[in-house]
C-alpha atoms as a PDB file:
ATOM      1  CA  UNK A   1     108.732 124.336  77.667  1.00  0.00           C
ATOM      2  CA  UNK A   2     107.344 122.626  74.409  1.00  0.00           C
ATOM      3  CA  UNK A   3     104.976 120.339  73.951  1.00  0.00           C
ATOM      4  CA  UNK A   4     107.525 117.845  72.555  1.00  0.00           C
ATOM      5  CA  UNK A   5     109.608 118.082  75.780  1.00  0.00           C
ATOM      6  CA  UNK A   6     106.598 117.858  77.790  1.00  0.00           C
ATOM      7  CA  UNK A   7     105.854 114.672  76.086  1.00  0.00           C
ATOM      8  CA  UNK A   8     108.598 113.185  76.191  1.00  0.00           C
ATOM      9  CA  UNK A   9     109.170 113.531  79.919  1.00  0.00           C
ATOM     10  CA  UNK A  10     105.437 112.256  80.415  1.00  0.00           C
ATOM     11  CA  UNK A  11     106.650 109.409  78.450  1.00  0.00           C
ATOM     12  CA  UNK A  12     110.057 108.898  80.394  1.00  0.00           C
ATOM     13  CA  UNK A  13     107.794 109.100  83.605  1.00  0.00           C
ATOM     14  CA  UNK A  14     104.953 106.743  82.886  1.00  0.00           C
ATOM     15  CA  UNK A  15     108.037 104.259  81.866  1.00  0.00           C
ATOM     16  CA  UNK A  16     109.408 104.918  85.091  1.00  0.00           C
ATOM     17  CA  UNK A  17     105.494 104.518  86.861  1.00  0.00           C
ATOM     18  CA  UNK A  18     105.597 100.913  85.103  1.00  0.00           C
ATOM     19  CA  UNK A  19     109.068  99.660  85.879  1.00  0.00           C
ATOM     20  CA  UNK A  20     108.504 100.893  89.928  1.00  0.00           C
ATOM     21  CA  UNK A  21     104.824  99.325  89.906  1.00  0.00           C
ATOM     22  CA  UNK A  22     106.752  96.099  88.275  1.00  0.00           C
ATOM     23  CA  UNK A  23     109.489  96.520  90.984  1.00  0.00           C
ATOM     24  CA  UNK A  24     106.700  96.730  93.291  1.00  0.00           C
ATOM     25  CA  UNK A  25     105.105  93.749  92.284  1.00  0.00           C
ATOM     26  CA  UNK A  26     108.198  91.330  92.491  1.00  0.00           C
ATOM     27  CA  UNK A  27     109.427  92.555  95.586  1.00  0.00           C
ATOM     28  CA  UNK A  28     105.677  91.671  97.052  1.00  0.00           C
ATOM     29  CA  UNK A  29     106.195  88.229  95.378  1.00  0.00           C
ATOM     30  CA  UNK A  30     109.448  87.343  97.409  1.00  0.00           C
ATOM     31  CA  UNK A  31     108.240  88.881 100.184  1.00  0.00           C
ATOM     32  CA  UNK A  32     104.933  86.871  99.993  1.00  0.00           C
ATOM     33  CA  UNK A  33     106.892  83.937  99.240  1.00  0.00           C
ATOM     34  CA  UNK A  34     109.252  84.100 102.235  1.00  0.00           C
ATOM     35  CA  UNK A  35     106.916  84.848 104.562  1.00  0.00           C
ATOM     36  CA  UNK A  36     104.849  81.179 103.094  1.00  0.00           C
ATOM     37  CA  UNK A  37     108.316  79.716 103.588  1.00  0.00           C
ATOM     38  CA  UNK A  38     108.997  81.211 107.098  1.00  0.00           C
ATOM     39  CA  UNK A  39     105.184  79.592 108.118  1.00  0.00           C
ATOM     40  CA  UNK A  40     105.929  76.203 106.984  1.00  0.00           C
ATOM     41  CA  UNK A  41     109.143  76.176 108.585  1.00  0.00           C
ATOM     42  CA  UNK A  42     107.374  77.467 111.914  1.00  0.00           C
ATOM     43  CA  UNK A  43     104.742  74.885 111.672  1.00  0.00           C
ATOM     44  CA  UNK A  44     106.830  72.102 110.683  1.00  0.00           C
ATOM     45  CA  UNK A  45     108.473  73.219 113.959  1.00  0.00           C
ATOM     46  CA  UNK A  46     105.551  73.512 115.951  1.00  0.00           C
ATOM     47  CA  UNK A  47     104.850  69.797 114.918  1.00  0.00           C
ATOM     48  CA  UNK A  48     108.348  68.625 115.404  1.00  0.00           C
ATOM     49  CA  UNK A  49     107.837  70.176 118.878  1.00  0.00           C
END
């Protein structure tokens, strides 16, 4: 292996790192984001009840 391969797959990986830890990120968003929704709808529920 040379170092030019080596780097370039450390590159290639840390893009990888950044574009999962985005992924990551926006999937927590939705999911945060839903689960506010879900609660309001519960409560609104709750004081329709």
């Amino acid at each position: 292996m040379s170092v030019g391969v080596i780097r370039q797959w450390c590159l290639g990986c840390r893009r990888s790192l950044r574009e999962i830890r985005e992924w990551m990120t926006d999937r927590s968003r939705m999911v945060s984001s839903f689960t506010r929704r879900m609660e309001s709808i519960n409560s609104n529920g709750c004081w329709k009840g």
